[in-house]
PDB file of N, CA and C in Angstrom:
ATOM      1  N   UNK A   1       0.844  -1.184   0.000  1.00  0.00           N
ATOM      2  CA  UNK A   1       0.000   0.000   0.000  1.00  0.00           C
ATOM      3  C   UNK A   1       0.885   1.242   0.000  1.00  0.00           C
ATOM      4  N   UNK A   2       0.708   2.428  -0.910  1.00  0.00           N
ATOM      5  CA  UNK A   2       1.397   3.476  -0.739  1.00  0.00           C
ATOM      6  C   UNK A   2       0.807   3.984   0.233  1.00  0.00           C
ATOM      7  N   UNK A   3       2.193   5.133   0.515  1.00  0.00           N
ATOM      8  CA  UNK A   3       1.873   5.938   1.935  1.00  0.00           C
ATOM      9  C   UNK A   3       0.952   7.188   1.637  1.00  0.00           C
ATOM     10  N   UNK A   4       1.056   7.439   2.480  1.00  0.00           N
ATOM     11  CA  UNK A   4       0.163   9.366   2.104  1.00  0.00           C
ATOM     12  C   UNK A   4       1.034   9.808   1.483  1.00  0.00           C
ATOM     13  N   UNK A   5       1.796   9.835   1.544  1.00  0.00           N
ATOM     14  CA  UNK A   5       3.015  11.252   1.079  1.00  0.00           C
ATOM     15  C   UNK A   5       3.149  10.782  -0.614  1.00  0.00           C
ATOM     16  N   UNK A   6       3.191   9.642  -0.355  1.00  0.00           N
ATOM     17  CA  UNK A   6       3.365   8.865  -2.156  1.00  0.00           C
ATOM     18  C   UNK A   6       1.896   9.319  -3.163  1.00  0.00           C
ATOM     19  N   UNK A   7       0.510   9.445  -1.970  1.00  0.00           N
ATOM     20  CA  UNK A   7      -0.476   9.384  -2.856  1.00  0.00           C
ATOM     21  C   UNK A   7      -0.687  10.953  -3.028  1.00  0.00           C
ATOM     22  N   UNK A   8      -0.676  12.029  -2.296  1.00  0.00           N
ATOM     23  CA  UNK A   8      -0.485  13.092  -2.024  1.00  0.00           C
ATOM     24  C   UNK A   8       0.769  13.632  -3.439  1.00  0.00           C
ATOM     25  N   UNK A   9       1.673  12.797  -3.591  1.00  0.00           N
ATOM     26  CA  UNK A   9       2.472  13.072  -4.584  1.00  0.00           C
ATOM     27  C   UNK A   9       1.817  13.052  -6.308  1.00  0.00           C
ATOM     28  N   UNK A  10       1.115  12.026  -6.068  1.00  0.00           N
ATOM     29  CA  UNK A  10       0.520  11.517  -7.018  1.00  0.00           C
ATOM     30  C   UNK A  10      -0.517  12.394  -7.580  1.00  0.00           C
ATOM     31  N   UNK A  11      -1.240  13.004  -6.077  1.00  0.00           N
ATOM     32  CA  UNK A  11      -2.629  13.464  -6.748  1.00  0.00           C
ATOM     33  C   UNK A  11      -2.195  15.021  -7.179  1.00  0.00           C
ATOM     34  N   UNK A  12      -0.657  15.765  -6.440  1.00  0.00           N
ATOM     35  CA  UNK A  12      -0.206  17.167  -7.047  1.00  0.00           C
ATOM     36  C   UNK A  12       0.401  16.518  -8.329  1.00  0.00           C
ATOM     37  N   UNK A  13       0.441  15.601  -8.534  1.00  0.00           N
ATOM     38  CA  UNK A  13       1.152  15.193 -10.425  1.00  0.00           C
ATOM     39  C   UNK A  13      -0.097  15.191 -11.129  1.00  0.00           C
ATOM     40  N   UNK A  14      -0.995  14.408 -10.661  1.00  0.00           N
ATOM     41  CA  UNK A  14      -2.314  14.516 -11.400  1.00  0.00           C
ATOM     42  C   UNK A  14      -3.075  15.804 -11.475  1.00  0.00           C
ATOM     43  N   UNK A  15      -2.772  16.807 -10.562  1.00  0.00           N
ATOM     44  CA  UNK A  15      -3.838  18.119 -10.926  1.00  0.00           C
ATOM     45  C   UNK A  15      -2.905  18.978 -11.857  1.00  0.00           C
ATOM     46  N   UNK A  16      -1.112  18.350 -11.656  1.00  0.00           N
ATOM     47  CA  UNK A  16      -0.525  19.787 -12.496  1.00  0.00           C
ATOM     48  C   UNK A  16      -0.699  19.574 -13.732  1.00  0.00           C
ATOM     49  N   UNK A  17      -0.773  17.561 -14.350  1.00  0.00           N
ATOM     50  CA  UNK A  17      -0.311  17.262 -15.726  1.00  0.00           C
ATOM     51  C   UNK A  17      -2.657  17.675 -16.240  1.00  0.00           C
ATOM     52  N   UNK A  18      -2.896  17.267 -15.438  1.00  0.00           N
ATOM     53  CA  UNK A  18      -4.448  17.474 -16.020  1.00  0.00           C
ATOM     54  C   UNK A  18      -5.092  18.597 -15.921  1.00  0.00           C
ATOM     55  N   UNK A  19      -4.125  19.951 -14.994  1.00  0.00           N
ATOM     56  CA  UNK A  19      -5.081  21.227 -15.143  1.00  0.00           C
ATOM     57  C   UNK A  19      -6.104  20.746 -14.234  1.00  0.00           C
ATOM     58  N   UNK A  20      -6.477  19.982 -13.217  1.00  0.00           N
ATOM     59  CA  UNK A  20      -7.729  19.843 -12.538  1.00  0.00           C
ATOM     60  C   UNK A  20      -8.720  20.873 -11.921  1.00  0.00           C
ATOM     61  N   UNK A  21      -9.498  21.221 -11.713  1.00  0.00           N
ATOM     62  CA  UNK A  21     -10.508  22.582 -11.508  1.00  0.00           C
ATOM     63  C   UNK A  21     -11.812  22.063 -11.325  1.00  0.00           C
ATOM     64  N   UNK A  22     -12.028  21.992  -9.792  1.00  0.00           N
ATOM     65  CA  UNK A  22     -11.173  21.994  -8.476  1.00  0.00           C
ATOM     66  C   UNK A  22      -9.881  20.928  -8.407  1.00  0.00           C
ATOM     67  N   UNK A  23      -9.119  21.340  -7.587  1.00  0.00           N
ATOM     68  CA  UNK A  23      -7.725  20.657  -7.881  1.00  0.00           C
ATOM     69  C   UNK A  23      -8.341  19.560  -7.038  1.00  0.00           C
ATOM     70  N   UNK A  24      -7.229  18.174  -6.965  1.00  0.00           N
ATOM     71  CA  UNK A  24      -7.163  17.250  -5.559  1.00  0.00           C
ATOM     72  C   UNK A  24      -6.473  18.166  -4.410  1.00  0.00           C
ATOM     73  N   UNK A  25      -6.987  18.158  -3.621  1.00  0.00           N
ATOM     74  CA  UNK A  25      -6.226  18.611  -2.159  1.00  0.00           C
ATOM     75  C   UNK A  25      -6.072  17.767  -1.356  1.00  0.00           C
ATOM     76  N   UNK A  26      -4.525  17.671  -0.536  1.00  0.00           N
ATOM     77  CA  UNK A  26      -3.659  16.902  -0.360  1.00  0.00           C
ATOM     78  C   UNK A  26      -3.986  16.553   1.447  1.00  0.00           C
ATOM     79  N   UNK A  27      -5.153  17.948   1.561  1.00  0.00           N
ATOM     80  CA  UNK A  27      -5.418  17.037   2.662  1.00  0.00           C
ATOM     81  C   UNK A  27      -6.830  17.040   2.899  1.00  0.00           C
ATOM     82  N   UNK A  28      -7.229  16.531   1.940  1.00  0.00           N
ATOM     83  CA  UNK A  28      -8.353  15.558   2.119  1.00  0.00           C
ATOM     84  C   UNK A  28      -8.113  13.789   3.072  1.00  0.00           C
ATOM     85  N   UNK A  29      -8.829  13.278   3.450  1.00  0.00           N
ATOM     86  CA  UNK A  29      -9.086  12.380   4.397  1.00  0.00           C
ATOM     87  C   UNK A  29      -8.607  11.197   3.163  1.00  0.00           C
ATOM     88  N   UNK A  30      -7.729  10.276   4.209  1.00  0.00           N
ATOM     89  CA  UNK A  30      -7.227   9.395   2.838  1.00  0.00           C
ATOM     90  C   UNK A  30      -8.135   8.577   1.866  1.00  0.00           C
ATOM     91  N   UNK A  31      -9.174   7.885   2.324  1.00  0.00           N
ATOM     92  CA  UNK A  31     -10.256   7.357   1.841  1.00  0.00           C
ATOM     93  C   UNK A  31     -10.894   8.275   0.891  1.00  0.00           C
ATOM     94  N   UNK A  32     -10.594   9.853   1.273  1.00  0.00           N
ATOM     95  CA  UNK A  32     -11.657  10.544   0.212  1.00  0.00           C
ATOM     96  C   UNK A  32     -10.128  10.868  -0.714  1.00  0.00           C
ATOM     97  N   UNK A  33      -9.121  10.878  -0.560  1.00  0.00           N
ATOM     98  CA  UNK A  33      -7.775  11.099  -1.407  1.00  0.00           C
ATOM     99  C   UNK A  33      -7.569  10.431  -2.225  1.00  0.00           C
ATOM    100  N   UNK A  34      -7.688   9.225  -1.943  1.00  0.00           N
ATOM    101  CA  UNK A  34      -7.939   7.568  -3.176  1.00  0.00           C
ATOM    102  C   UNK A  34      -9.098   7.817  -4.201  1.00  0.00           C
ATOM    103  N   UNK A  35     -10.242   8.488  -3.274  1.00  0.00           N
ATOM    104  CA  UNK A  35     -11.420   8.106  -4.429  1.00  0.00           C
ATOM    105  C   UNK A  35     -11.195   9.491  -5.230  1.00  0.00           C
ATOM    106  N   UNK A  36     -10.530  10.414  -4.858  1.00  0.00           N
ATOM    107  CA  UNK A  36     -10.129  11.229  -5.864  1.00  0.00           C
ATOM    108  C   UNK A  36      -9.796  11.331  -6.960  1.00  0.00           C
ATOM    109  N   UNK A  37      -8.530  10.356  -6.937  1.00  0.00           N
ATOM    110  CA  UNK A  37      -7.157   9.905  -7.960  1.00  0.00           C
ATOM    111  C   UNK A  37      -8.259   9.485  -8.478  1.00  0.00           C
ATOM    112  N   UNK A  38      -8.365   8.116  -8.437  1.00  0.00           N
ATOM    113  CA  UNK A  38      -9.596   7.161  -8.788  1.00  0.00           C
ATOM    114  C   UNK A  38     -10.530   8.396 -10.187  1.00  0.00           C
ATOM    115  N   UNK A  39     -11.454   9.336  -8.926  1.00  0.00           N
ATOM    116  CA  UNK A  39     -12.240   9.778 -10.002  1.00  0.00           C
ATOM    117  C   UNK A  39     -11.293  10.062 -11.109  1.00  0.00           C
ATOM    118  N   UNK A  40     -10.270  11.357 -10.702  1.00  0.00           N
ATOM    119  CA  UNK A  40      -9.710  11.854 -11.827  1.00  0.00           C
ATOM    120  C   UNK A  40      -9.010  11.408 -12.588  1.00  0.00           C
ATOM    121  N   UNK A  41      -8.530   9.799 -12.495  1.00  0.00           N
ATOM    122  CA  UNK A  41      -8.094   8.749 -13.903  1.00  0.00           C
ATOM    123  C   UNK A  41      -8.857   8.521 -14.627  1.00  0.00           C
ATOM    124  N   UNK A  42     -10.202   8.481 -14.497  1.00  0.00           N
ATOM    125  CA  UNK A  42     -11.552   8.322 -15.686  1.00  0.00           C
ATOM    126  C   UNK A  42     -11.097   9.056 -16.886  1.00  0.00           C
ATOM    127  N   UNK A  43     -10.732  10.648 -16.564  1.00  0.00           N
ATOM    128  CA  UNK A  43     -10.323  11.233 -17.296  1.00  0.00           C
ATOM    129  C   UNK A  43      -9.391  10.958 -17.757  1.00  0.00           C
ATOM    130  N   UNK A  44      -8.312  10.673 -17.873  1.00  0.00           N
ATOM    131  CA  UNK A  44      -7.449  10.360 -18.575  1.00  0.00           C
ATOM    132  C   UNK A  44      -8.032   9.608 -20.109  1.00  0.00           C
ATOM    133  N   UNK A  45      -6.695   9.952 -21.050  1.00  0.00           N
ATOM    134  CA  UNK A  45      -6.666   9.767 -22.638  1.00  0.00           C
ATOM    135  C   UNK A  45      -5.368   9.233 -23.028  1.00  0.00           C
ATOM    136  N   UNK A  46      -5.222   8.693 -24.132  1.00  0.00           N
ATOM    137  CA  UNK A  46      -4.389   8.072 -24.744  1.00  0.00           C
ATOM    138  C   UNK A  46      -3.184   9.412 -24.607  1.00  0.00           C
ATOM    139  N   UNK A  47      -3.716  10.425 -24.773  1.00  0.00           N
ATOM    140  CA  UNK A  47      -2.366  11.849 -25.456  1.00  0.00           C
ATOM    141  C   UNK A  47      -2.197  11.749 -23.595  1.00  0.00           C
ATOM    142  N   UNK A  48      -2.125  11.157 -22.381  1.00  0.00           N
ATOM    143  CA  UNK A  48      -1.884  11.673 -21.604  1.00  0.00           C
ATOM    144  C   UNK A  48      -0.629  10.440 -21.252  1.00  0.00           C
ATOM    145  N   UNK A  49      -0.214   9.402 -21.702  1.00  0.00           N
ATOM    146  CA  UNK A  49       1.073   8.735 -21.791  1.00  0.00           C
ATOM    147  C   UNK A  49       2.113   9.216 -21.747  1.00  0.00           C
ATOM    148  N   UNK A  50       3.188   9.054 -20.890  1.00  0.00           N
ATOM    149  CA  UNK A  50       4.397   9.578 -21.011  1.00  0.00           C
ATOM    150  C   UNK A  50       4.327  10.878 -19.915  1.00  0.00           C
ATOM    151  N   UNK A  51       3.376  11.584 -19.716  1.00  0.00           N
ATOM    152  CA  UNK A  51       3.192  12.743 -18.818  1.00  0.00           C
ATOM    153  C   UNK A  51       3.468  12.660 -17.616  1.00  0.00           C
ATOM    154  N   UNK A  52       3.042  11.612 -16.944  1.00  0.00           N
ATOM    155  CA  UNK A  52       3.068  11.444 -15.290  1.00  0.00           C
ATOM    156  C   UNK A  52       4.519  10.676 -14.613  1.00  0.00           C
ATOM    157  N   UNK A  53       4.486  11.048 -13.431  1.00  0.00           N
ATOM    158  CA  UNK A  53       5.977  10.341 -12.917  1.00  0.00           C
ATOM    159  C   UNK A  53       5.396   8.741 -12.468  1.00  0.00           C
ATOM    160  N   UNK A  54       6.386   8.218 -12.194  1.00  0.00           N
ATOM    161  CA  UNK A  54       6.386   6.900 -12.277  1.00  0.00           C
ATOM    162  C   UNK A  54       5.542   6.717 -11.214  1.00  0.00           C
ATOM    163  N   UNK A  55       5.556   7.553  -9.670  1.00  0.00           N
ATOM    164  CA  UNK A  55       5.105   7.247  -8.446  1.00  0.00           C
ATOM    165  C   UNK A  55       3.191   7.005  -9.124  1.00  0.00           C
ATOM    166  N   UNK A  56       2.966   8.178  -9.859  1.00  0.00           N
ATOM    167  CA  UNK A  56       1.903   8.246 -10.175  1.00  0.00           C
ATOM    168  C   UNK A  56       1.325   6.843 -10.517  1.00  0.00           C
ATOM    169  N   UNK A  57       1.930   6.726 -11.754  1.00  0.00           N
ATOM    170  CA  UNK A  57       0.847   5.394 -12.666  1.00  0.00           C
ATOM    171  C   UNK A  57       1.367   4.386 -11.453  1.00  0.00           C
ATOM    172  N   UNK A  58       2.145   4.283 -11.029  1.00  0.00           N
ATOM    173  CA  UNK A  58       2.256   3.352  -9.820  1.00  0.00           C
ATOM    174  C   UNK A  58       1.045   3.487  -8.655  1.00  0.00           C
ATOM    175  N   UNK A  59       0.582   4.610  -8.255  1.00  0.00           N
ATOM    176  CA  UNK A  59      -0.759   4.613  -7.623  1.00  0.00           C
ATOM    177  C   UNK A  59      -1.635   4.152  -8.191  1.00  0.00           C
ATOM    178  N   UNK A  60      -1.771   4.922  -9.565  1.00  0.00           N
ATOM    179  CA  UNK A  60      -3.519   4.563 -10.305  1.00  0.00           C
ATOM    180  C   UNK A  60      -3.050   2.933 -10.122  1.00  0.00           C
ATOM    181  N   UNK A  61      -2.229   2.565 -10.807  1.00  0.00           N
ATOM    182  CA  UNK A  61      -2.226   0.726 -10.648  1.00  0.00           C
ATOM    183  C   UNK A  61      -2.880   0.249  -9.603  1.00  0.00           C
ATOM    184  N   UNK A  62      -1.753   0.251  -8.340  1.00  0.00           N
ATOM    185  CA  UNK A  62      -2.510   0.013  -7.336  1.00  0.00           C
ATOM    186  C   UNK A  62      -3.837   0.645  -6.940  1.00  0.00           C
ATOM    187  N   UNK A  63      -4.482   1.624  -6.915  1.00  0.00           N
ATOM    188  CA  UNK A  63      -5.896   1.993  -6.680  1.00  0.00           C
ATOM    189  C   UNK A  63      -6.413   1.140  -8.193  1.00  0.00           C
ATOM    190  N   UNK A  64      -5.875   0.118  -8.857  1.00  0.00           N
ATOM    191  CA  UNK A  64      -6.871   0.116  -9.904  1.00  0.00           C
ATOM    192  C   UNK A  64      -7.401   0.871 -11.003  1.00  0.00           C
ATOM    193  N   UNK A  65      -7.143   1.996 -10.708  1.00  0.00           N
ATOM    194  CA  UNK A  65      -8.308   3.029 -11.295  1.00  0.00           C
ATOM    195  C   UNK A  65      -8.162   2.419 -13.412  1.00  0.00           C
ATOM    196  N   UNK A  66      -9.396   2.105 -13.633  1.00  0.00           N
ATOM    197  CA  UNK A  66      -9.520   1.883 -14.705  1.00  0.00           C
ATOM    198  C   UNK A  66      -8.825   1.928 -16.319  1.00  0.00           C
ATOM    199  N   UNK A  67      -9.020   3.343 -15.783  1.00  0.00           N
ATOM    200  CA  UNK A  67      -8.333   3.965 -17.348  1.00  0.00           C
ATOM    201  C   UNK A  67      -6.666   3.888 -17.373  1.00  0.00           C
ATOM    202  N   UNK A  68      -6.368   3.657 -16.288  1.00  0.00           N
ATOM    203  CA  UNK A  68      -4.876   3.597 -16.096  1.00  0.00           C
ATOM    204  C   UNK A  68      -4.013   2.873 -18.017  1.00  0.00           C
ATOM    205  N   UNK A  69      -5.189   2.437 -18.506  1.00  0.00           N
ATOM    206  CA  UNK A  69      -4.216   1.926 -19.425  1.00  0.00           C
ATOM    207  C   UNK A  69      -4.308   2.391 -20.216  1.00  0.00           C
ATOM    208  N   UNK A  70      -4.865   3.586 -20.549  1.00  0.00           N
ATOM    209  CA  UNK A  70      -4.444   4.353 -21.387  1.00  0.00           C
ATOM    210  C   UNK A  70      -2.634   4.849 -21.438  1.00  0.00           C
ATOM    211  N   UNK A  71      -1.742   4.274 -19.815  1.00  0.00           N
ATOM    212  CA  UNK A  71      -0.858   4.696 -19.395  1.00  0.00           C
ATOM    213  C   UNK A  71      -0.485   3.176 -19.891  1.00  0.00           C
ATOM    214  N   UNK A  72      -0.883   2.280 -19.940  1.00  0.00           N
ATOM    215  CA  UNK A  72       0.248   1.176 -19.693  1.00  0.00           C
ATOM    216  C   UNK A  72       0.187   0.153 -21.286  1.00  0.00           C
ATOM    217  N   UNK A  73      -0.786   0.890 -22.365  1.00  0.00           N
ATOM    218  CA  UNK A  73      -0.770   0.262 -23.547  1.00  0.00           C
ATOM    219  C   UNK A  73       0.311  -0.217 -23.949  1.00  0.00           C
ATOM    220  N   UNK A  74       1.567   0.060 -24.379  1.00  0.00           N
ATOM    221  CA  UNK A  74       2.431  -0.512 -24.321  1.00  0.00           C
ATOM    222  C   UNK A  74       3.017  -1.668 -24.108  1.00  0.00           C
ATOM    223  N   UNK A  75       3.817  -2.565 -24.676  1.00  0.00           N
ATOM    224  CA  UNK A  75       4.014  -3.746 -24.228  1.00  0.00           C
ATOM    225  C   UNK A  75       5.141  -3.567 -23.323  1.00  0.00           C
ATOM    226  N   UNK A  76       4.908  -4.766 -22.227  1.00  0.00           N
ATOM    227  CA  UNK A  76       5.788  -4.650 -21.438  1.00  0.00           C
ATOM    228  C   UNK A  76       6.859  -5.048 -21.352  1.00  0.00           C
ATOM    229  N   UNK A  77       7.694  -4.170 -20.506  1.00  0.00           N
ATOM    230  CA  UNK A  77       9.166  -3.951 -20.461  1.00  0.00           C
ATOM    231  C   UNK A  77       9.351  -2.911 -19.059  1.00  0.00           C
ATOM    232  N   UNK A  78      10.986  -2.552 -20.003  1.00  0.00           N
ATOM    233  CA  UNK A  78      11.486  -2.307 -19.136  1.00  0.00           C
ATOM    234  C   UNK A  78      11.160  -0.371 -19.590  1.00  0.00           C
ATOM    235  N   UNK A  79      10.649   0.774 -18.781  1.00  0.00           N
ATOM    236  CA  UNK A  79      10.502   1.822 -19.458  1.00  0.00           C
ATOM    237  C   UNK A  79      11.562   2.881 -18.622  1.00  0.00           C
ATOM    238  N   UNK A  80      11.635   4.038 -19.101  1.00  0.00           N
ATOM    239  CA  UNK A  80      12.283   5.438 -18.265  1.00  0.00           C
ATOM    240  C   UNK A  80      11.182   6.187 -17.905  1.00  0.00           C
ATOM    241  N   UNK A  81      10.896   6.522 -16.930  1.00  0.00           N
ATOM    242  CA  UNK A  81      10.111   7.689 -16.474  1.00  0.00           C
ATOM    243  C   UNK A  81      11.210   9.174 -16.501  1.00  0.00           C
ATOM    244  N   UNK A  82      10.775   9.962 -17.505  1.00  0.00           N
ATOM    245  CA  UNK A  82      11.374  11.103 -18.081  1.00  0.00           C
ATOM    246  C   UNK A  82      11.405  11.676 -17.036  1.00  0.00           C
ATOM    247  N   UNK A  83      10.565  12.149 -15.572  1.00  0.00           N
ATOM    248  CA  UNK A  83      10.617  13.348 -15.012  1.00  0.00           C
ATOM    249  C   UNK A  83      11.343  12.907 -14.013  1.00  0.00           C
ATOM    250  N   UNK A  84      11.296  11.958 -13.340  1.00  0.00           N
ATOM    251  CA  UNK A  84      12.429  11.634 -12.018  1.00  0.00           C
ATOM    252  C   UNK A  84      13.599  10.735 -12.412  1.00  0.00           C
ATOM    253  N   UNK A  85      13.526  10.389 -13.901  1.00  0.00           N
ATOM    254  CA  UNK A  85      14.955   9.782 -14.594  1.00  0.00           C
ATOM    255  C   UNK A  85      14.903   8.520 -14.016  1.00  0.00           C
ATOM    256  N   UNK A  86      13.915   7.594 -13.390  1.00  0.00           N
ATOM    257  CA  UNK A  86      13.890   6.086 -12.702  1.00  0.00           C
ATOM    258  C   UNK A  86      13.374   5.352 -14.176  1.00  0.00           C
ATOM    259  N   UNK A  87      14.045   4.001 -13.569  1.00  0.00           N
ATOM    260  CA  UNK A  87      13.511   2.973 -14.649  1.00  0.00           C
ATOM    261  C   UNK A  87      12.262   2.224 -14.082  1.00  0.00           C
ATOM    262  N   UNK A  88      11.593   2.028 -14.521  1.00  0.00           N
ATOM    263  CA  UNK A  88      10.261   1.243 -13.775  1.00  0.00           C
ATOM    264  C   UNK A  88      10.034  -0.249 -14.539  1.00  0.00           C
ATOM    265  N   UNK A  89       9.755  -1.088 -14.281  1.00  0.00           N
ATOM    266  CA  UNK A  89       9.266  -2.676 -14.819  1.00  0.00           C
ATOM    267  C   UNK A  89       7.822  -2.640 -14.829  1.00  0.00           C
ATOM    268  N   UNK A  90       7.522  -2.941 -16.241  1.00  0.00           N
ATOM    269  CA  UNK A  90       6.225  -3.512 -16.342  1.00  0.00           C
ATOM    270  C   UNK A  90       6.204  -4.670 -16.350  1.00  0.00           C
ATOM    271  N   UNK A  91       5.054  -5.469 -15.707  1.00  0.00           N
ATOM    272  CA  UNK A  91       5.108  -6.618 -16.149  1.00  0.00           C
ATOM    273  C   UNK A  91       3.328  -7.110 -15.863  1.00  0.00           C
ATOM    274  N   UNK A  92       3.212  -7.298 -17.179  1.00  0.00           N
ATOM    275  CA  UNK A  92       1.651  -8.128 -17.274  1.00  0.00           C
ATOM    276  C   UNK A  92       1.275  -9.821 -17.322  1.00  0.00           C
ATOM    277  N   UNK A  93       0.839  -9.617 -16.532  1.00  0.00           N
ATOM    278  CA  UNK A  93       0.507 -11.217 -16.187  1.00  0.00           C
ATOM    279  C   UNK A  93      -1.228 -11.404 -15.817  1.00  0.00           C
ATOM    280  N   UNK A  94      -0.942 -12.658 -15.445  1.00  0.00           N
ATOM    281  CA  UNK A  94      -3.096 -13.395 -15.546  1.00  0.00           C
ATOM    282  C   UNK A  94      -3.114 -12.344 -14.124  1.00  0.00           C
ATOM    283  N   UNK A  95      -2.262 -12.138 -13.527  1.00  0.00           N
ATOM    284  CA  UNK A  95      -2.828 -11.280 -11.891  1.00  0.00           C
ATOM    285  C   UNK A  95      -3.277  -9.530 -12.170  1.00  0.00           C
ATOM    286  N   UNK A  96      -2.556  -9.524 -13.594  1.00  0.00           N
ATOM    287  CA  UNK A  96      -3.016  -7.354 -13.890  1.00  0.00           C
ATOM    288  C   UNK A  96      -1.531  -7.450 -14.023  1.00  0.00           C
ATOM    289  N   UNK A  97      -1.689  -6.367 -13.744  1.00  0.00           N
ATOM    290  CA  UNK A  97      -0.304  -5.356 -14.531  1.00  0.00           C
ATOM    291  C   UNK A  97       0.207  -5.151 -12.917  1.00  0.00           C
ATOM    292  N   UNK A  98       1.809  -5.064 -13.246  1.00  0.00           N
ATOM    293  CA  UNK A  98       2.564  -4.809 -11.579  1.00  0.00           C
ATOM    294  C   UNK A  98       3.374  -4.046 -12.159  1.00  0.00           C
ATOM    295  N   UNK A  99       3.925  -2.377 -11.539  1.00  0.00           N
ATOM    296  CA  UNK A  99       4.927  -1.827 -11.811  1.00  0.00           C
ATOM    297  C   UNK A  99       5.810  -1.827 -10.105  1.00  0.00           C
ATOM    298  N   UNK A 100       7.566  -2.243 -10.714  1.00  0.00           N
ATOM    299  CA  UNK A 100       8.029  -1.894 -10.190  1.00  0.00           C
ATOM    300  C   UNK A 100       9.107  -1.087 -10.588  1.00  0.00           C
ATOM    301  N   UNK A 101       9.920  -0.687  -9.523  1.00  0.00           N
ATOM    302  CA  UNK A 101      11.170   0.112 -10.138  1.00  0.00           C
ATOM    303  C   UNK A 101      12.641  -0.841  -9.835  1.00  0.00           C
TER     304      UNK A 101
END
């Protein structure tokens, strides 16, 4: 399970790369912080690949959140996350998709 500080990271990556209005605020109650992310991955689109840091699509994964694959189309491997310069592992299997670094 990520921590607060990881999802909190996640949801200021998600309001800067999506323009959100009302933003996520970071201190919302964690249960309502999850269903945040959550909502605001619906939104997400194919042109939004490549945008987010790794911590991010590493949340939506773990929260599930649906659309996440608009982030993870790609076949899996090994990728670079451009903004914090980390390498991350995809790997898809019968269990979902697991990113690690």
């Amino acid at each position: 399970m990520k921590t607060r500080t990881q999802l909190i990271a996640a949801a200021q990556d998600i309001n800067k790369v999506m323009s959100l209005d009302p933003a996520i605020e970071p201190t919302f109650p964690l249960a309502e912080l999850k269903s945040k992310i959550v909502e605001a991955a619906e939104l997400l689109e194919s042109s939004d690949k490549g945008k987010f840091k790794a911590n991010t699509v590493e949340v939506l994964v773990e929260l599930k959140a649906p659309a996440v694959k608009f982030l993870l189309d790609a076949p899996a491997g090994v990728r670079r996350d451009k903004a914090s310069r980390r390498h991350i592992t995809i790997i898809e299997g019968e269990h979902g998709v697991v990113v690690r670094d």
